[in-house]
N, C-alpha and C. Protein backbone atom coordinates (compact mmCIF):
# COMPACT_ATOMS: atom_id res chain seq x y z
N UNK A 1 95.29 105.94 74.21
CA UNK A 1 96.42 105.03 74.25
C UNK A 1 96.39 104.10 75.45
N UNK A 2 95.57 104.18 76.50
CA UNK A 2 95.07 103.10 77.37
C UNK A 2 94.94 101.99 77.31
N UNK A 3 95.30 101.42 77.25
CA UNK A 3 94.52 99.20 76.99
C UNK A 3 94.74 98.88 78.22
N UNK A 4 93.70 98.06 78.44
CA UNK A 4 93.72 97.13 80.09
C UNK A 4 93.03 95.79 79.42
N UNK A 5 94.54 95.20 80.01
CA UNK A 5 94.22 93.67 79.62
C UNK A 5 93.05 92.55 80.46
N UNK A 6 92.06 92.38 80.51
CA UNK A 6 90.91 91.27 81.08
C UNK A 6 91.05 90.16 80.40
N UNK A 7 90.43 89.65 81.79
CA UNK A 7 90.24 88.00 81.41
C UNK A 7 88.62 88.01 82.03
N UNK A 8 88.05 87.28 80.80
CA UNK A 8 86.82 86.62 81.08
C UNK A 8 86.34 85.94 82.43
N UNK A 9 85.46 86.17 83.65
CA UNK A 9 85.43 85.78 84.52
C UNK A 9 83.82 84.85 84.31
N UNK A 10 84.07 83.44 84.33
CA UNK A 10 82.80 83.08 84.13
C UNK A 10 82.40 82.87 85.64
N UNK A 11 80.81 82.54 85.66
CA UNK A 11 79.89 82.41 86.74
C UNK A 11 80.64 81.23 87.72
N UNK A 12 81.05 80.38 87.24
CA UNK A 12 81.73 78.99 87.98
C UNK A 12 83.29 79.86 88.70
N UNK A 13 83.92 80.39 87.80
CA UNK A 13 85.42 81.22 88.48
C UNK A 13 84.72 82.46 89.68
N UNK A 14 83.89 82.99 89.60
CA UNK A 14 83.40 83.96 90.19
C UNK A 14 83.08 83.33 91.90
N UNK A 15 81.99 82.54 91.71
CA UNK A 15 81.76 81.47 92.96
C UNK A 15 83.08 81.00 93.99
N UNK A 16 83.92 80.19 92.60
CA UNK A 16 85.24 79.91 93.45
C UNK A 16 85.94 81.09 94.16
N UNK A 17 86.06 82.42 93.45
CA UNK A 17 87.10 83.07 94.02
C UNK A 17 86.02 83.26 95.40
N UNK A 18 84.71 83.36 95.38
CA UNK A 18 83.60 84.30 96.59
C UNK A 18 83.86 83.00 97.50
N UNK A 19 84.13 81.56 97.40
CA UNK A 19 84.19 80.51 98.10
C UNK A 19 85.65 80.57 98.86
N UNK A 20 86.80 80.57 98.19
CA UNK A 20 88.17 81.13 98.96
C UNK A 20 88.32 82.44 100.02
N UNK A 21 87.71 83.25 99.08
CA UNK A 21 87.31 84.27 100.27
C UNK A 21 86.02 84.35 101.21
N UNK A 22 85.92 83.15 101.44
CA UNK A 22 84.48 82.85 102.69
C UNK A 22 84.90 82.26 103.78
N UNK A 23 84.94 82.11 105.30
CA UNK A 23 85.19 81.49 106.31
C UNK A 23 83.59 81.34 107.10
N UNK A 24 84.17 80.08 107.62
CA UNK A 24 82.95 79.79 108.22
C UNK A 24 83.34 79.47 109.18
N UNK A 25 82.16 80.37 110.35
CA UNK A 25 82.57 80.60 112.33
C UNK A 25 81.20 79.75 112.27
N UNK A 26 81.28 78.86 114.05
CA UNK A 26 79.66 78.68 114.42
C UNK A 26 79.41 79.84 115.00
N UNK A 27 78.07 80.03 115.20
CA UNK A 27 77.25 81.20 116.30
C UNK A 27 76.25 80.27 116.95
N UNK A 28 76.30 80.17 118.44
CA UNK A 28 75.09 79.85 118.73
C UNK A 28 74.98 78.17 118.15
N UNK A 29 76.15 77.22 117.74
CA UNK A 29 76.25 76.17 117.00
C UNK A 29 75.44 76.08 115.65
N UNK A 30 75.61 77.09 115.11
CA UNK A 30 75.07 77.11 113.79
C UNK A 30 76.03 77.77 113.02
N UNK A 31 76.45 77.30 111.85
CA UNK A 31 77.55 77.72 110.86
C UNK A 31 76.76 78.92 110.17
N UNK A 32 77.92 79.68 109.96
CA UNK A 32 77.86 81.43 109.54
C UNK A 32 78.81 81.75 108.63
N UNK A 33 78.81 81.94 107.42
CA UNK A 33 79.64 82.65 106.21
C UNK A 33 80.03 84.17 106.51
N UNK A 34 81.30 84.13 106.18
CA UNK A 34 81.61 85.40 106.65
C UNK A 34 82.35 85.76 105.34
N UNK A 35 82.06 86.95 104.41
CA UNK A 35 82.84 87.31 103.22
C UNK A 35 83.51 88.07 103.54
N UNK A 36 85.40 87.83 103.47
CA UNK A 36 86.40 89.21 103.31
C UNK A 36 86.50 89.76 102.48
N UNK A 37 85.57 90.77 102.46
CA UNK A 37 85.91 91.56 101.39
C UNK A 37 86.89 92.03 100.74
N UNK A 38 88.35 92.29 101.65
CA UNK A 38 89.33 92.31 101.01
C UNK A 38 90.07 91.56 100.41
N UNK A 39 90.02 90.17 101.10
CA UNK A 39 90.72 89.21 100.48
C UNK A 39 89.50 88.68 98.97
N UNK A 40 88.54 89.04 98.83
CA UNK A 40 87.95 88.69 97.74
C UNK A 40 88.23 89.53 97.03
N UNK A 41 88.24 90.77 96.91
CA UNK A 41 88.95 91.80 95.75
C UNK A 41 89.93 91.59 95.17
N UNK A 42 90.84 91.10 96.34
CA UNK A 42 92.05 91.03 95.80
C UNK A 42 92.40 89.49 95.24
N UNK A 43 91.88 88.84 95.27
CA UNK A 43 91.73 87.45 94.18
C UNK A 43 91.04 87.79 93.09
N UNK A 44 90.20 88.55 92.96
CA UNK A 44 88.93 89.18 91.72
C UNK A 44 90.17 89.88 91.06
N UNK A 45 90.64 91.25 91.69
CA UNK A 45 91.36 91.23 90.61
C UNK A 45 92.74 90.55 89.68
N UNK A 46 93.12 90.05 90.97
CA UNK A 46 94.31 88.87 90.33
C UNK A 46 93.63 88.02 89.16
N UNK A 47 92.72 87.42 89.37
CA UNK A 47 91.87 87.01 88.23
C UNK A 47 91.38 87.35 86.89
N UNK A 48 90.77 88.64 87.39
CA UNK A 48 90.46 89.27 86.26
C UNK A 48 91.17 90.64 85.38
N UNK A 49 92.29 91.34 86.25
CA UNK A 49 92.84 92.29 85.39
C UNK A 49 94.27 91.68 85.18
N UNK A 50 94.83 91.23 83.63
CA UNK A 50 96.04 90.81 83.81
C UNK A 50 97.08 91.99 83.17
N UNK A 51 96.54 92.88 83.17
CA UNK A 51 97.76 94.00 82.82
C UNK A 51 97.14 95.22 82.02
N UNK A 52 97.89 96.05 81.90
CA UNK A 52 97.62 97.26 81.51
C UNK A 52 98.94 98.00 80.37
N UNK A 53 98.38 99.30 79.56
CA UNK A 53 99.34 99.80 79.04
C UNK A 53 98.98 101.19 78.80
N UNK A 54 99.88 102.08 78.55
CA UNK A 54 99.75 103.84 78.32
C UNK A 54 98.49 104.17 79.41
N UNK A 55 98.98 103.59 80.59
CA UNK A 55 98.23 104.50 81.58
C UNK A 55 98.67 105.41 82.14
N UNK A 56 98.09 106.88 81.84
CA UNK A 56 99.29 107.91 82.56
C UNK A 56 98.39 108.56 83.92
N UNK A 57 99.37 108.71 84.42
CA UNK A 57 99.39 109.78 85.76
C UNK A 57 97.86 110.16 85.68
N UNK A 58 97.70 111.29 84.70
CA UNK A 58 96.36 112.16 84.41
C UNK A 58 95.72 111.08 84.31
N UNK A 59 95.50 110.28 84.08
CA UNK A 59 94.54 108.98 84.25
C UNK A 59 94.04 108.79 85.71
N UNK A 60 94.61 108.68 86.07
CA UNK A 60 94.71 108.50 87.39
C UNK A 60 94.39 109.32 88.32
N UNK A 61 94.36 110.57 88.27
CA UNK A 61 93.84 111.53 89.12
C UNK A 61 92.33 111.96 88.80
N UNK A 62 92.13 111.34 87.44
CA UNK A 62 90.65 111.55 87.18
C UNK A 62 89.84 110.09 87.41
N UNK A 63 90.51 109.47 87.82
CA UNK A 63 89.79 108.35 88.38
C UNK A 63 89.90 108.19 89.91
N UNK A 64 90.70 108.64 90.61
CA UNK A 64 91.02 108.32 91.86
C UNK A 64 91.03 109.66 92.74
N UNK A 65 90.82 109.72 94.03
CA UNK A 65 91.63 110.99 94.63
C UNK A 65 93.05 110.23 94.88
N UNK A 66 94.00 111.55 94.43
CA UNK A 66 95.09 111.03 94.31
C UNK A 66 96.29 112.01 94.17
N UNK A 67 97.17 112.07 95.18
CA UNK A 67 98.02 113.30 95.16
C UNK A 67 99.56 112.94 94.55
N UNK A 68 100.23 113.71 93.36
CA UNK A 68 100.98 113.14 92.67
C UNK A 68 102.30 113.78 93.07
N UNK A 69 101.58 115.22 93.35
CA UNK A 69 102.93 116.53 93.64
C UNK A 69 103.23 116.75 92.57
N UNK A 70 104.22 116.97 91.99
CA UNK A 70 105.38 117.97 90.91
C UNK A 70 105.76 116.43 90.23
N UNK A 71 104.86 115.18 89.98
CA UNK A 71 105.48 113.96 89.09
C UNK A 71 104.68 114.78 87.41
N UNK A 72 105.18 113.99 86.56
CA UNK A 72 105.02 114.15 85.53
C UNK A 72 103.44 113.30 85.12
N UNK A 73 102.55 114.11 84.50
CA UNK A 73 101.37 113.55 84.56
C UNK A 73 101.31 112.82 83.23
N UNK A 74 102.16 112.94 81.91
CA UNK A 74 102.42 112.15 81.02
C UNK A 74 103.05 110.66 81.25
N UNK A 75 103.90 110.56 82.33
CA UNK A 75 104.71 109.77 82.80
C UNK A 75 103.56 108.53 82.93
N UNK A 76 103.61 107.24 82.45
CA UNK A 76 102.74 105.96 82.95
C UNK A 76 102.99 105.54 84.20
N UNK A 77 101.99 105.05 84.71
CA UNK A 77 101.99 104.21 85.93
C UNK A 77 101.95 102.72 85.92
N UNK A 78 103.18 101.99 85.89
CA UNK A 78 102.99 100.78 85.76
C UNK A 78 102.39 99.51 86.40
N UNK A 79 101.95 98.51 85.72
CA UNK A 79 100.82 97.90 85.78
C UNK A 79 101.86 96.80 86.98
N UNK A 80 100.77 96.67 88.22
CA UNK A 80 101.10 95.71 89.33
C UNK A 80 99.56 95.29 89.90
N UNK A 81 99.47 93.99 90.62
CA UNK A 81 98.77 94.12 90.96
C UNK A 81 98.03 95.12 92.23
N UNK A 82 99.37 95.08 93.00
CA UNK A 82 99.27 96.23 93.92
C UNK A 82 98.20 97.46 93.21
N UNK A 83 98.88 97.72 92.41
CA UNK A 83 97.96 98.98 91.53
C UNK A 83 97.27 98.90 91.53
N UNK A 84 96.83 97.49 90.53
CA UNK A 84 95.52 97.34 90.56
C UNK A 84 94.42 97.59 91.52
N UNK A 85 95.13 96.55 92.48
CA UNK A 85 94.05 96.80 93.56
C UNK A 85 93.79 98.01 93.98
N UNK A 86 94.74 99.09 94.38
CA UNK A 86 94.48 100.23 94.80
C UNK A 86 93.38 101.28 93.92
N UNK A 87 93.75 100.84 92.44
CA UNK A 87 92.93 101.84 91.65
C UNK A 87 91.37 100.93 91.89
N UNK A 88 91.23 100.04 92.35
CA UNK A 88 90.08 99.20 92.23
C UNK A 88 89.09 99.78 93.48
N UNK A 89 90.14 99.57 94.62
CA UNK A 89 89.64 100.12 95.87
C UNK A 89 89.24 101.63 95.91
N UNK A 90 89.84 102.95 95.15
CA UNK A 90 89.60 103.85 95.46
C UNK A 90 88.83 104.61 93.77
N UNK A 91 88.78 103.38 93.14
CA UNK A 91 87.69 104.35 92.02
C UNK A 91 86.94 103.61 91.75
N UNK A 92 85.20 104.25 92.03
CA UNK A 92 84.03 103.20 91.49
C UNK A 92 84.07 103.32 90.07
N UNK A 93 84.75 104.22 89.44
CA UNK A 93 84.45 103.83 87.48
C UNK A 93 85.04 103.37 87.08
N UNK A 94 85.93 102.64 87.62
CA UNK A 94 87.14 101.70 87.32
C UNK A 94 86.55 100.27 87.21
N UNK A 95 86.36 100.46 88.81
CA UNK A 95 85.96 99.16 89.45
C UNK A 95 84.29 98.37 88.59
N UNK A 96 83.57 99.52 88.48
CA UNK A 96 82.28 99.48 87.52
C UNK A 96 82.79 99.32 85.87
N UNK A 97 83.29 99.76 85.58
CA UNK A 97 84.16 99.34 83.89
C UNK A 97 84.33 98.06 83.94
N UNK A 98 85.28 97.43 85.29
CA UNK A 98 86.33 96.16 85.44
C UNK A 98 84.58 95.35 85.30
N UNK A 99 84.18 95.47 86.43
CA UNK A 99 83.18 94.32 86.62
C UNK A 99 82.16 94.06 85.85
N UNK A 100 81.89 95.25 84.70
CA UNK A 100 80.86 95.43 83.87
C UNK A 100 81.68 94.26 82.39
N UNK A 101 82.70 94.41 82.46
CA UNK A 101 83.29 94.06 80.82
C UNK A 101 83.66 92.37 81.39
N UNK A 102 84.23 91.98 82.84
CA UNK A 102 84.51 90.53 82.55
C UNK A 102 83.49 90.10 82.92
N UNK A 103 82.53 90.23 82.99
CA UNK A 103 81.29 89.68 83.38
C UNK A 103 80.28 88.93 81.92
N UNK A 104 80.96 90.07 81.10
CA UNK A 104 79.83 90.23 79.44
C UNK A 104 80.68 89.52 78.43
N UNK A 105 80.43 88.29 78.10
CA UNK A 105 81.51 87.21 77.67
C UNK A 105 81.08 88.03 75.85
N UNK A 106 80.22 88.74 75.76
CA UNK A 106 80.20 89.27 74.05
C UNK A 106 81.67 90.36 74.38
N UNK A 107 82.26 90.70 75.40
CA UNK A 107 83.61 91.78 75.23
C UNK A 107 84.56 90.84 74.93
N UNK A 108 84.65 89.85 74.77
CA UNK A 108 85.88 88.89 74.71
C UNK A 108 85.74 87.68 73.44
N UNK A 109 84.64 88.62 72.44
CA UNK A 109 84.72 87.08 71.62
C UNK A 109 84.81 88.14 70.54
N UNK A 110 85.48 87.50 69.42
CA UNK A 110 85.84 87.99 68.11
C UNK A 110 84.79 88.84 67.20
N UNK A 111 83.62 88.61 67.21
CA UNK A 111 82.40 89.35 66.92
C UNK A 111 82.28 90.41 67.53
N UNK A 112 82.57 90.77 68.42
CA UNK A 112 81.58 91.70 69.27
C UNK A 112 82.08 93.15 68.58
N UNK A 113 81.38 93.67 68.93
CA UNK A 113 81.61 95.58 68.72
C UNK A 113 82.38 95.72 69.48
N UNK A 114 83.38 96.37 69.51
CA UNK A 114 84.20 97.40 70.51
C UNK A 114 83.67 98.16 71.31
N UNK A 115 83.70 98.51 72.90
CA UNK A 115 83.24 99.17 73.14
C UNK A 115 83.59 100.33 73.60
């Protein structure tokens, strides 16, 4: 009962978001790219995850370390980006799912197989 809503990230949107999140220092009078990694995640996923549904708790603890206490593990966790990011930051099979599917423009066109 899971669905996570994506958006197609093409090669040109990808650049831009890695270009917003780039600053450039001199060293030595020579210009130097510096990538924030955080501030690029967190435009990647603003970009690319636009929502979610029937994500529960138990979802979540098998993707993340993640301490819930005595909450209800049926109970959903609703979709923010905050969330997002957090489940992005602290689970690589998430984050490897996310980047594997908007990347592969056959997940987003009417033909394709389900995967």
């Amino acid at each position: 009962g899971f669905k996570l809503n994506l958006t197609f990230l093409s090669r040109e949107t990808l650049v831009s978001i890695r270009k917003k999140a780039t600053k450039t220092t001199f060293k030595n009078r020579q210009p130097v790219e510096d990538l924030d990694d955080k501030l690029f995640l967190k435009l990647y996923v603003a970009a690319a995850i636009k929502g979610w549904s029937g994500f529960k708790f138990k979802y979540l603890v098998e993707l993340a370390p993640t301490e819930i206490g005595e909450a209800d593990y049926e109970k959903e966790l609703p979709f923010s980006e905050e969330n997002a990011l957090a489940l992005m930051e602290s689970s690589a099979t998430f984050d490897s799912f996310v980047t594997d599917t908007v990347s592969d423009l056959s997940s987003f066109t009417r033909n394709s197989t389900s995967k």
